[in-house]
Protein backbone atom coordinates (compact mmCIF):
# COMPACT_ATOMS: atom_id res chain seq x y z
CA UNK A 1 0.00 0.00 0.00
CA UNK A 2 1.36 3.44 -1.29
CA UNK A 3 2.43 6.32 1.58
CA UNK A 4 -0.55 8.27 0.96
CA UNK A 5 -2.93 5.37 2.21
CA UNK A 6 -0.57 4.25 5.07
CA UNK A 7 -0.36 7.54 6.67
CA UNK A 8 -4.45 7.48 6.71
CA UNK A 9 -4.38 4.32 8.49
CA UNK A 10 -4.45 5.50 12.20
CA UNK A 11 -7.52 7.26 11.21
CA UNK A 12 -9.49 4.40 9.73
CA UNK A 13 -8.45 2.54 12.93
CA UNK A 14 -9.75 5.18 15.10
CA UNK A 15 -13.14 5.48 13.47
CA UNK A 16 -13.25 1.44 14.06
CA UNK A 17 -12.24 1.49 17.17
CA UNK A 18 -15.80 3.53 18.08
CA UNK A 19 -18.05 0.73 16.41
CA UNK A 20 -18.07 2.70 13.16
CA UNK A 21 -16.91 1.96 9.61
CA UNK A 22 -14.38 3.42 7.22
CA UNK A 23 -13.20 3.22 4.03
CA UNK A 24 -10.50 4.83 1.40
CA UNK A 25 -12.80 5.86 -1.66
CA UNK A 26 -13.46 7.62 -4.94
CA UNK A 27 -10.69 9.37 -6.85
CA UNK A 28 -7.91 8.15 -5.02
CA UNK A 29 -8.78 4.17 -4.89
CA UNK A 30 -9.33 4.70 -9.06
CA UNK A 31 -6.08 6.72 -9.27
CA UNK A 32 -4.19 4.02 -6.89
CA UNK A 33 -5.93 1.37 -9.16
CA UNK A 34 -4.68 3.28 -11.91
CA UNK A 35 -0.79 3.24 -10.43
CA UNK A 36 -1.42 6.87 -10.54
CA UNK A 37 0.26 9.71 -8.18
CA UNK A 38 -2.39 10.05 -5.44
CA UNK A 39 -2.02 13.42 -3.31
CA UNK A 40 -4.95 13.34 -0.64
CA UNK A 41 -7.03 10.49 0.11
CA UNK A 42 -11.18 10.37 0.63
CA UNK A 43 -12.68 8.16 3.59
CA UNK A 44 -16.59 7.55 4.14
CA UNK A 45 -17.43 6.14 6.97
CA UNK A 46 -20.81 5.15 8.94
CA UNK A 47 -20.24 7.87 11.50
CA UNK A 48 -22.32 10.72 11.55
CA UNK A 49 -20.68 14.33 11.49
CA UNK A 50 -20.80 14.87 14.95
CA UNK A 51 -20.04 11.18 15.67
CA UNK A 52 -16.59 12.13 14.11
CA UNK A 53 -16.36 15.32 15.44
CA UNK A 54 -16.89 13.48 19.17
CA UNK A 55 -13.91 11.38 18.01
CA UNK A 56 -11.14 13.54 16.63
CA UNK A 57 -10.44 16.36 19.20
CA UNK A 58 -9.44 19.00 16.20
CA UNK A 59 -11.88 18.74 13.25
CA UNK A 60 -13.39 22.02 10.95
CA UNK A 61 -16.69 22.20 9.32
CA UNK A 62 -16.25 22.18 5.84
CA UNK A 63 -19.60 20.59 4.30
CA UNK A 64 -20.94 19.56 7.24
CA UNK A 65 -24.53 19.99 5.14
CA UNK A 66 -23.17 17.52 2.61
CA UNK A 67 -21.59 15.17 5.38
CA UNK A 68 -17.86 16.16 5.58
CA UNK A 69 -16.00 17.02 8.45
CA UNK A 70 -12.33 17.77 7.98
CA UNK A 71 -10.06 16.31 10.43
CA UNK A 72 -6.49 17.31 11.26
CA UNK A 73 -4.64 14.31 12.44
CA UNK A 74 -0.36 14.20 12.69
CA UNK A 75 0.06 17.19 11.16
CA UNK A 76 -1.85 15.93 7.97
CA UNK A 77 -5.39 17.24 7.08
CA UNK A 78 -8.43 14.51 5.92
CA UNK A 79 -11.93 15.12 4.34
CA UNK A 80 -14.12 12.15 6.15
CA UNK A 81 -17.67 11.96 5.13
CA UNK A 82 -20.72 10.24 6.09
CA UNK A 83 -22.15 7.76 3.95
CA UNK A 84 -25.18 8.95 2.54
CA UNK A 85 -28.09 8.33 0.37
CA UNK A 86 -29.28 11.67 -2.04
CA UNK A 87 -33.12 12.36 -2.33
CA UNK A 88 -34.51 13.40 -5.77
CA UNK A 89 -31.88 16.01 -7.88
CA UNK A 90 -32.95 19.90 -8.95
CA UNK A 91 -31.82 21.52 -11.26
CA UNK A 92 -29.78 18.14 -12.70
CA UNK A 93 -26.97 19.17 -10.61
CA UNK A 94 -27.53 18.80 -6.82
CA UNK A 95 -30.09 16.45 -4.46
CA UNK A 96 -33.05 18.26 -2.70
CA UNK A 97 -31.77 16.84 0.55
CA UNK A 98 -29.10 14.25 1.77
CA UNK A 99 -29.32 11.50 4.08
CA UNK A 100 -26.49 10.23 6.55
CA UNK A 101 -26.73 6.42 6.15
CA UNK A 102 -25.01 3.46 7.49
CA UNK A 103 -24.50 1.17 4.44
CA UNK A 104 -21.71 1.23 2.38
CA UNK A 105 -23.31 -0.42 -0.52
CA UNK A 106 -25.95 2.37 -0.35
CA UNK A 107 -23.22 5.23 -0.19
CA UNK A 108 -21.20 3.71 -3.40
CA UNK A 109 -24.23 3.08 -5.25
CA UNK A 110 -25.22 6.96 -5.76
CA UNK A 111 -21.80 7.65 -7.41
CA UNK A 112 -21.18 8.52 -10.93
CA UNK A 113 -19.11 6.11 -12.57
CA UNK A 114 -18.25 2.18 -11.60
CA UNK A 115 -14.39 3.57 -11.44
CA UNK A 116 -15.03 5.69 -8.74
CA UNK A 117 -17.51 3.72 -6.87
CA UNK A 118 -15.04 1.15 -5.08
CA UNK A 119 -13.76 1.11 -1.55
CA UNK A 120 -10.79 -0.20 0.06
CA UNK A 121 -10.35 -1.18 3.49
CA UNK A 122 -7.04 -0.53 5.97
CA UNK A 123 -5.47 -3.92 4.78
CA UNK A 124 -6.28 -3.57 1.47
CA UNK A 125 -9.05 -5.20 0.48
CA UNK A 126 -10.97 -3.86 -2.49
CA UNK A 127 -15.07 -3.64 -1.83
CA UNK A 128 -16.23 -3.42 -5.81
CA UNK A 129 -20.01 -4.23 -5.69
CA UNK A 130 -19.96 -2.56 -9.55
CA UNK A 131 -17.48 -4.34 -11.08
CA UNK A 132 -15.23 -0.90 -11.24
CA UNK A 133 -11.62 -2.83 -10.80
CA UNK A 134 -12.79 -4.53 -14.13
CA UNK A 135 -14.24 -1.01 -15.59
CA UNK A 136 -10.15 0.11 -15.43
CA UNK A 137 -8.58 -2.95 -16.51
CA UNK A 138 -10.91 -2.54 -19.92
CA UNK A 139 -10.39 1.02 -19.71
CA UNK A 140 -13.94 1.52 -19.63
CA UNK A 141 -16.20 4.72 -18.10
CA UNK A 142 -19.39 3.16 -17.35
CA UNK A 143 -22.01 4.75 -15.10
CA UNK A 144 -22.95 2.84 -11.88
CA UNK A 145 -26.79 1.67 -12.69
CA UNK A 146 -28.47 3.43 -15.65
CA UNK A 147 -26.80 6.40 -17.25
CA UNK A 148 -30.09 8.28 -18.16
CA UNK A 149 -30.66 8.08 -14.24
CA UNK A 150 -26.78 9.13 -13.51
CA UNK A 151 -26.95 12.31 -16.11
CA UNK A 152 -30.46 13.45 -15.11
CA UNK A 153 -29.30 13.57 -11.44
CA UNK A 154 -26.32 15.71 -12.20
CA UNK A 155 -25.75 16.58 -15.89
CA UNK A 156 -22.27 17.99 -15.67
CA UNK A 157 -21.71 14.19 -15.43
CA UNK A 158 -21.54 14.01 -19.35
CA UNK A 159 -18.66 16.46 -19.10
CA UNK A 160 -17.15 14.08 -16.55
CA UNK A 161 -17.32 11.13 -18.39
CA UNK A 162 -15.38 12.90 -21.84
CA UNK A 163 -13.05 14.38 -19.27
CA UNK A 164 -12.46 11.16 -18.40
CA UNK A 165 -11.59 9.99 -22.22
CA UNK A 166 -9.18 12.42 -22.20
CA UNK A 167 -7.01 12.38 -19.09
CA UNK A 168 -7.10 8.45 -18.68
CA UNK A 169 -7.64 7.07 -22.36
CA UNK A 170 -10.56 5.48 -21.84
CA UNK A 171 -13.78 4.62 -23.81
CA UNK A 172 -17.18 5.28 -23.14
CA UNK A 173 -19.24 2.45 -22.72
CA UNK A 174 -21.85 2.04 -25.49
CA UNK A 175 -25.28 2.52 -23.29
CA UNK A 176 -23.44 5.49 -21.27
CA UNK A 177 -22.89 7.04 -24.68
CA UNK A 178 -26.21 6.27 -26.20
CA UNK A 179 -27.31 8.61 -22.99
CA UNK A 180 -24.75 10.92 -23.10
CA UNK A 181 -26.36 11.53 -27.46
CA UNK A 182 -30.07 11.27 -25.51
CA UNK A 183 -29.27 14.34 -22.91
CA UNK A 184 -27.12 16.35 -23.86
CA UNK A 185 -30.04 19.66 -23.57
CA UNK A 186 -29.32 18.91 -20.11
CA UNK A 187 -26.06 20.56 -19.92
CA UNK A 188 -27.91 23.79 -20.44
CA UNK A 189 -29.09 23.57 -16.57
CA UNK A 190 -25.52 23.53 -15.60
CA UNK A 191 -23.30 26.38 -14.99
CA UNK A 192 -20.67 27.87 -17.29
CA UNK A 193 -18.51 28.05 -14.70
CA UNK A 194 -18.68 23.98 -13.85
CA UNK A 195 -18.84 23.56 -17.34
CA UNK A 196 -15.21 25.58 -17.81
CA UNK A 197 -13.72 23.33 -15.23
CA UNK A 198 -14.37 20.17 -17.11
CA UNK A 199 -13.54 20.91 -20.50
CA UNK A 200 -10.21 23.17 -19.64
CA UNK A 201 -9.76 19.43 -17.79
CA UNK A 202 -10.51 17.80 -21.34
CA UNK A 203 -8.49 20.38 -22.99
CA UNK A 204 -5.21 19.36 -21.83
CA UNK A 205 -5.68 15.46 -21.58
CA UNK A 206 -3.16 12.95 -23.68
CA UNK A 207 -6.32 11.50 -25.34
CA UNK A 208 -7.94 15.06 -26.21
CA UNK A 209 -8.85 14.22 -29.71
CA UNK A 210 -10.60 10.87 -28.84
CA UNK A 211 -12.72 13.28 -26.24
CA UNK A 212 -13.37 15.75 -29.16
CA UNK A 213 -14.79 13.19 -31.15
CA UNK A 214 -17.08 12.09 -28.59
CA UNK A 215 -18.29 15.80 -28.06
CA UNK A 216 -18.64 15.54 -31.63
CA UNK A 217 -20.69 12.84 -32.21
CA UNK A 218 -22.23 13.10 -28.76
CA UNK A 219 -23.60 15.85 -30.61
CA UNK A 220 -22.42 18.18 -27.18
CA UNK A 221 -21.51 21.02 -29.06
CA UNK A 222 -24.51 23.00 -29.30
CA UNK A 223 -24.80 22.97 -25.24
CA UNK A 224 -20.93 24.63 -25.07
CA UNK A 225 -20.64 27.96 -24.72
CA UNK A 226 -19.50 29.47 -28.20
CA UNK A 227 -19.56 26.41 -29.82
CA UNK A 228 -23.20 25.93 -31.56
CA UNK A 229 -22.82 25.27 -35.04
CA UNK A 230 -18.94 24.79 -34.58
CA UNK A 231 -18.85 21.11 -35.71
CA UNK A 232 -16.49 22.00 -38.93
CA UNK A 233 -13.71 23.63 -36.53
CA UNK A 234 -13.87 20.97 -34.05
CA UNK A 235 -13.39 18.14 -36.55
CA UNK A 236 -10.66 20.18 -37.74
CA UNK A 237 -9.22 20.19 -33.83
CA UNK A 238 -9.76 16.47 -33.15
CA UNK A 239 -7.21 15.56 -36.33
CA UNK A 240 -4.28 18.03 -35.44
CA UNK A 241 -1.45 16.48 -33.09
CA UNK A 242 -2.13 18.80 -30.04
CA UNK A 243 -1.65 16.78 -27.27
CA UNK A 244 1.58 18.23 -25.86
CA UNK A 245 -0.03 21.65 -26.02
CA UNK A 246 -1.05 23.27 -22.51
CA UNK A 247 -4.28 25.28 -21.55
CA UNK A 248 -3.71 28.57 -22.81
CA UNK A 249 -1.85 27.01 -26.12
CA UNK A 250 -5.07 24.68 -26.56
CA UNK A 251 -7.51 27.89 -26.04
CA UNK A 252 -5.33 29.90 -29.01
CA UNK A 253 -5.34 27.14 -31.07
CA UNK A 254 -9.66 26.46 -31.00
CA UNK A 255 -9.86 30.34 -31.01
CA UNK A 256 -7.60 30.25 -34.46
CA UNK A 257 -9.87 27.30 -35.44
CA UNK A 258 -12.98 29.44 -34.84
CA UNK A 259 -11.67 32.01 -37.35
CA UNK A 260 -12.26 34.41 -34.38
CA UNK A 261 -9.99 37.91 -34.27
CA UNK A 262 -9.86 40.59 -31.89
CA UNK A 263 -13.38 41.20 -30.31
CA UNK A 264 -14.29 38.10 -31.46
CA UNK A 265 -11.94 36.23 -29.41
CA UNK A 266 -12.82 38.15 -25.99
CA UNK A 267 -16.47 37.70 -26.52
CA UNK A 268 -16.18 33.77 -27.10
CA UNK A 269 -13.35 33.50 -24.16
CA UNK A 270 -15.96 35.80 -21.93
CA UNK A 271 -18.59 33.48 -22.73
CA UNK A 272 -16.95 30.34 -21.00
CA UNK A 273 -15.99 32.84 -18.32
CA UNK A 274 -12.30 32.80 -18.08
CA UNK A 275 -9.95 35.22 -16.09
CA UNK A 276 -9.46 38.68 -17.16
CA UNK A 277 -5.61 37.51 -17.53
CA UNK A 278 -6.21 34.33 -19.17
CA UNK A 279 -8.48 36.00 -21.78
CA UNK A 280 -5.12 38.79 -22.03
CA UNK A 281 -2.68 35.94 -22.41
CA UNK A 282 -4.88 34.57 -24.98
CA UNK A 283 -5.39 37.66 -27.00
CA UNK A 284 -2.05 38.48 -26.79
CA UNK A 285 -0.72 34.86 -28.08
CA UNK A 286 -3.69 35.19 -30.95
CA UNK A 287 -1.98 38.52 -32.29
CA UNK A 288 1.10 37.07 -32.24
CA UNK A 289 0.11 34.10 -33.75
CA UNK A 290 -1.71 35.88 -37.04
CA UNK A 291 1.55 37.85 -37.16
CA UNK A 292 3.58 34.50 -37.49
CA UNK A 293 1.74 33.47 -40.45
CA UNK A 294 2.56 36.79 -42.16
CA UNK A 295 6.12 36.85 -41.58
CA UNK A 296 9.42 35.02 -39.17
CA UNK A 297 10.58 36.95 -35.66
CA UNK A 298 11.83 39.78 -35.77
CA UNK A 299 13.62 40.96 -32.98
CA UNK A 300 10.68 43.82 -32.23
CA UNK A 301 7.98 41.44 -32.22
CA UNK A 302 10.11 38.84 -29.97
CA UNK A 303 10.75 41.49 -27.37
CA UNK A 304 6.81 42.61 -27.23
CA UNK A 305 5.80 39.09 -27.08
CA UNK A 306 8.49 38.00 -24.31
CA UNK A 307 9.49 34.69 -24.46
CA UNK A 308 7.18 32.31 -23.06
CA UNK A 309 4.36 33.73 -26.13
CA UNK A 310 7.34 33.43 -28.22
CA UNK A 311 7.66 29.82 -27.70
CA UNK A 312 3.84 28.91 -27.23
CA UNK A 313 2.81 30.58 -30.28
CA UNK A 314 5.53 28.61 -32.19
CA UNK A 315 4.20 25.16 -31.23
CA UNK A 316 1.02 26.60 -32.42
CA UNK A 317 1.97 27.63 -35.64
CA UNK A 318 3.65 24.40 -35.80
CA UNK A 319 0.82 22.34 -35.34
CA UNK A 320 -1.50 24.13 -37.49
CA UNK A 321 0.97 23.84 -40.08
CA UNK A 322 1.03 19.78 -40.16
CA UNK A 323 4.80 20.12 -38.11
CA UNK A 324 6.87 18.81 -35.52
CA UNK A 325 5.61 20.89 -32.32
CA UNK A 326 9.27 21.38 -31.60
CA UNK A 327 10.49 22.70 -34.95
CA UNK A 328 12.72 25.33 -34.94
CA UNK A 329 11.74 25.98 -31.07
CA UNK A 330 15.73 25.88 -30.46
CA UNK A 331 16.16 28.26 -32.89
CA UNK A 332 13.53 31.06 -31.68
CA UNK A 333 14.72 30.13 -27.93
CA UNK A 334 18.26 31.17 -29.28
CA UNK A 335 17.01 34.48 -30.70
CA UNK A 336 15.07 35.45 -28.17
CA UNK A 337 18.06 35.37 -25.26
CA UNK A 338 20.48 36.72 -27.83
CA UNK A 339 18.16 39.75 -27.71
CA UNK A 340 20.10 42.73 -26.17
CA UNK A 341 16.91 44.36 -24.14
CA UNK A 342 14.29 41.83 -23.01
CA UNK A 343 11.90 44.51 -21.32
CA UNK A 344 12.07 48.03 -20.65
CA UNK A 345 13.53 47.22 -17.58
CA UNK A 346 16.51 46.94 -19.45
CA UNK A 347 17.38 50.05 -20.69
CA UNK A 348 20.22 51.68 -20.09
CA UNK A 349 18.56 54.91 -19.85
CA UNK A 350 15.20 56.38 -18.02
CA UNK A 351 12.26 58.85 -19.16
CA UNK A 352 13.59 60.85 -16.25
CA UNK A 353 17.16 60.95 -18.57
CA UNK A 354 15.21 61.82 -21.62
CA UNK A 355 13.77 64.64 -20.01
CA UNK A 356 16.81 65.98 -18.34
CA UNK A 357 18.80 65.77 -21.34
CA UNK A 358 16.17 67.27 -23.64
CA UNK A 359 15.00 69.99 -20.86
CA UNK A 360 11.32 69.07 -21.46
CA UNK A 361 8.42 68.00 -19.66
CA UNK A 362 6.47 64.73 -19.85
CA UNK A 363 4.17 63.70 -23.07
CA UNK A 364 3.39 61.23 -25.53
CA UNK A 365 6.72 62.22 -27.14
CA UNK A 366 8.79 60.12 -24.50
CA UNK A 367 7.03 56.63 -25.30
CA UNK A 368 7.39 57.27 -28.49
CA UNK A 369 11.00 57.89 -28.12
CA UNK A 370 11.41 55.13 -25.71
CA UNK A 371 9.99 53.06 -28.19
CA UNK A 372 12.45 54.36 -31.13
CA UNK A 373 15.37 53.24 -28.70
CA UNK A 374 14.08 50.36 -27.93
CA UNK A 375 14.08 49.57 -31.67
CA UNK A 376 17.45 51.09 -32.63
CA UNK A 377 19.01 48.46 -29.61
CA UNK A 378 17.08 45.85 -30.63
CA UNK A 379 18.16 45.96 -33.93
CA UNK A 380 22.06 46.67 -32.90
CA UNK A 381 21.88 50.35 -34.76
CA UNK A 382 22.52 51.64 -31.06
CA UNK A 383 24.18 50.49 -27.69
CA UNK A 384 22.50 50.21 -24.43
CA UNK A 385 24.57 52.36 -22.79
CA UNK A 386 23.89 55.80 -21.25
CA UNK A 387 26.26 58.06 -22.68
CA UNK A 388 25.50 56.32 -26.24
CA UNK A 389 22.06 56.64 -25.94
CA UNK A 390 22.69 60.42 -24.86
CA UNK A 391 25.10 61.04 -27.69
CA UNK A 392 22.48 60.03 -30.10
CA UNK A 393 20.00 61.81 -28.60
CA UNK A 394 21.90 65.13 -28.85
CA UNK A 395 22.94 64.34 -32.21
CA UNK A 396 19.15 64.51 -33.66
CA UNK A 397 18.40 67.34 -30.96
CA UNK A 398 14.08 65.99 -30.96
CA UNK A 399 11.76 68.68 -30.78
């Protein structure tokens, strides 16, 4: 048994020594399952909140509602939560009430998929009343019980089970996606901001373009923000050899895909809700990336880009352009620290010179002549030194 799980032991114990049961579950028994890096561990148990709360001496309230108590043991922090039983769903995303129960069977049976519906004791036995353990070995996402059921109670679920194509290269089960083509309108309940998390999730898995097929022919698109009527640029996306791209890479490339530009691009980015500065980042890789296709680096447009958009919107271009991602990535990488300025930071000289030197006041004419320097260093007609920069300076005596 892996660190993570031995470390939780003393607190399985403890619950059992009380009467009560406990269990490792969810994520991390799939992900150990899975011979996966596992971080924090989940327990359920058949102790009520306050049952645990009587037994651990330093405990916080952190769902409480929902059944989860969080318990600092040794220095280490654990989410324990009741087993429980969910009355009918609203709005397909969260039960009406909940109901602390003391059956395990019960507790694993209202999960979402057979891979995350097994429990594993203290020594190490595997409790797998769905048949989940044989749901990894094929590699399969299957819903516990009927899908139509699973989706209707929580329709983000459909997200879930792509997301899960992508990150773990599984399939979908054929009745799960005959359900996931049936309900799709349901996605429409759910928030854009649960939405977001999933597919940025799906965005960056290493079997992406098997999960943007399945949106595809899930027929999903129309429920995604932006993406109604999008099934040409998408099919386009699931054939290109993106999966070493990251987030903000993989949001350029579907914006380039969408034939979206300037407005465009913050309205469709705004739509699925992102950060003010990941929309920025975007934008700014997007100009840079038109700008590629019109002509190489230049040493101007590597400085304003910097170099991590100089690298990202490479691998773009690459990709779109049927090549190795890392073609001629050495090369721009080069350029780009050969550059003698990197940011203004790096000027030799200050507006506070310029003004000194030229005996006038502040005005649109010193970022324009900050920018002219700028230029002359970057393209070696000038040194980035003071007294150079001064010389020249006197020498065409600006108005």
């Amino acid at each position: 048994m892996i660190k993570a799980f031995q470390q939780a032991i003393p607190i399985l114990e403890k619950i059992e020594s009380f009467g009560y049961e406990a269990y490792f579950v969810g994520g991390s028994v799939r992900d150990y399952l899975l011979n996966k890096e596992i971080d924090d561990v989940d327990i359920a148990t058949s102790a009520t909140p306050e049952e645990i709360k009587m037994i651990f001496s330093k405990t916080v309230d952190v769902g409480i509602e929902h059944g989860t108590v969080l318990v600092l043991y040794n220095g280490q922090t654990y989410e324990i939560t009741t087993f429980r039983s969910e009355a009918e769903y609203e709005d397909f995303r969260r039960p009406k009430s909940v109901q602390f129960i003391r059956s395990l069977y019960e507790d694993l049976k209202r999960r979402d998929f057979t891979m995350n519906a097994i429990a594993m004791n203290r020594n190490g036995h595997f409790i797998d009343p769905f048949l989940g353990n044989e749901a990894i070995r094929d590699k399969r996402v299957q819903t516990v019980g009927k899908a139509e059921e699973r989706f209707s109670e929580d329709a983000l679920r459909m997200m879930r089970a792509i997301r899960f194509v992508s990150q773990l290269s599984f399939s979908v089960e054929e009745e799960t996606f005959k359900a996931l083509k049936r309900n799709g309108h349901l996605l429409e309940n759910i928030s854009t901001e649960r939405k977001t998390k999933e597919f940025e999730k799906l965005l960056t898995g290493k079997n992406r373009n098997v999960a943007f097929q399945i949106l595809l022919n899930a027929e999903l698109l129309p429920y995604l923000p932006g993406l109604k009527n999008k099934n040409e640029a998408f099919t386009k996306l699931s054939q290109l050899h993106c999966d070493q791209l990251q987030l903000i890479e993989m949001w350029t490339l579907l914006s380039y895909l969408l034939n979206m530009v300037d407005k465009e691009v913050m309205a469709f980015l705004k739509e699925w809700k992102l950060s003010n500065q990941k929309i920025k980042d975007i934008q700014r890789m997007m100009f840079f990336l038109y700008q590629r296709f019109e002509e190489k680096w230049s040493p101007l447009s590597m400085y304003h880009a910097g170099e991590v958009i100089c690298m990202s919107t490479e691998k773009v271009y690459n990709i779109l352009n049927g090549k190795d991602i890392n073609e001629h990535l050495h090369e721009v990488k080069q350029s780009y620290q050969q550059l003698p300025i990197k940011d203004r930071g790096d000027l030799a000289v200050t507006g506070q010179d310029l003004m000194a030197w030229t005996n006038q006041l502040g005005g649109p004419w010193l970022r324009e002549l900050l920018e002219t320097i700028e230029k002359l260093i970057l393209h070696k007609q000038l040194k980035n030194d003071k007294e150079a920069i001064k010389e020249w300076l006197l020498s065409c005596n600006p108005k």
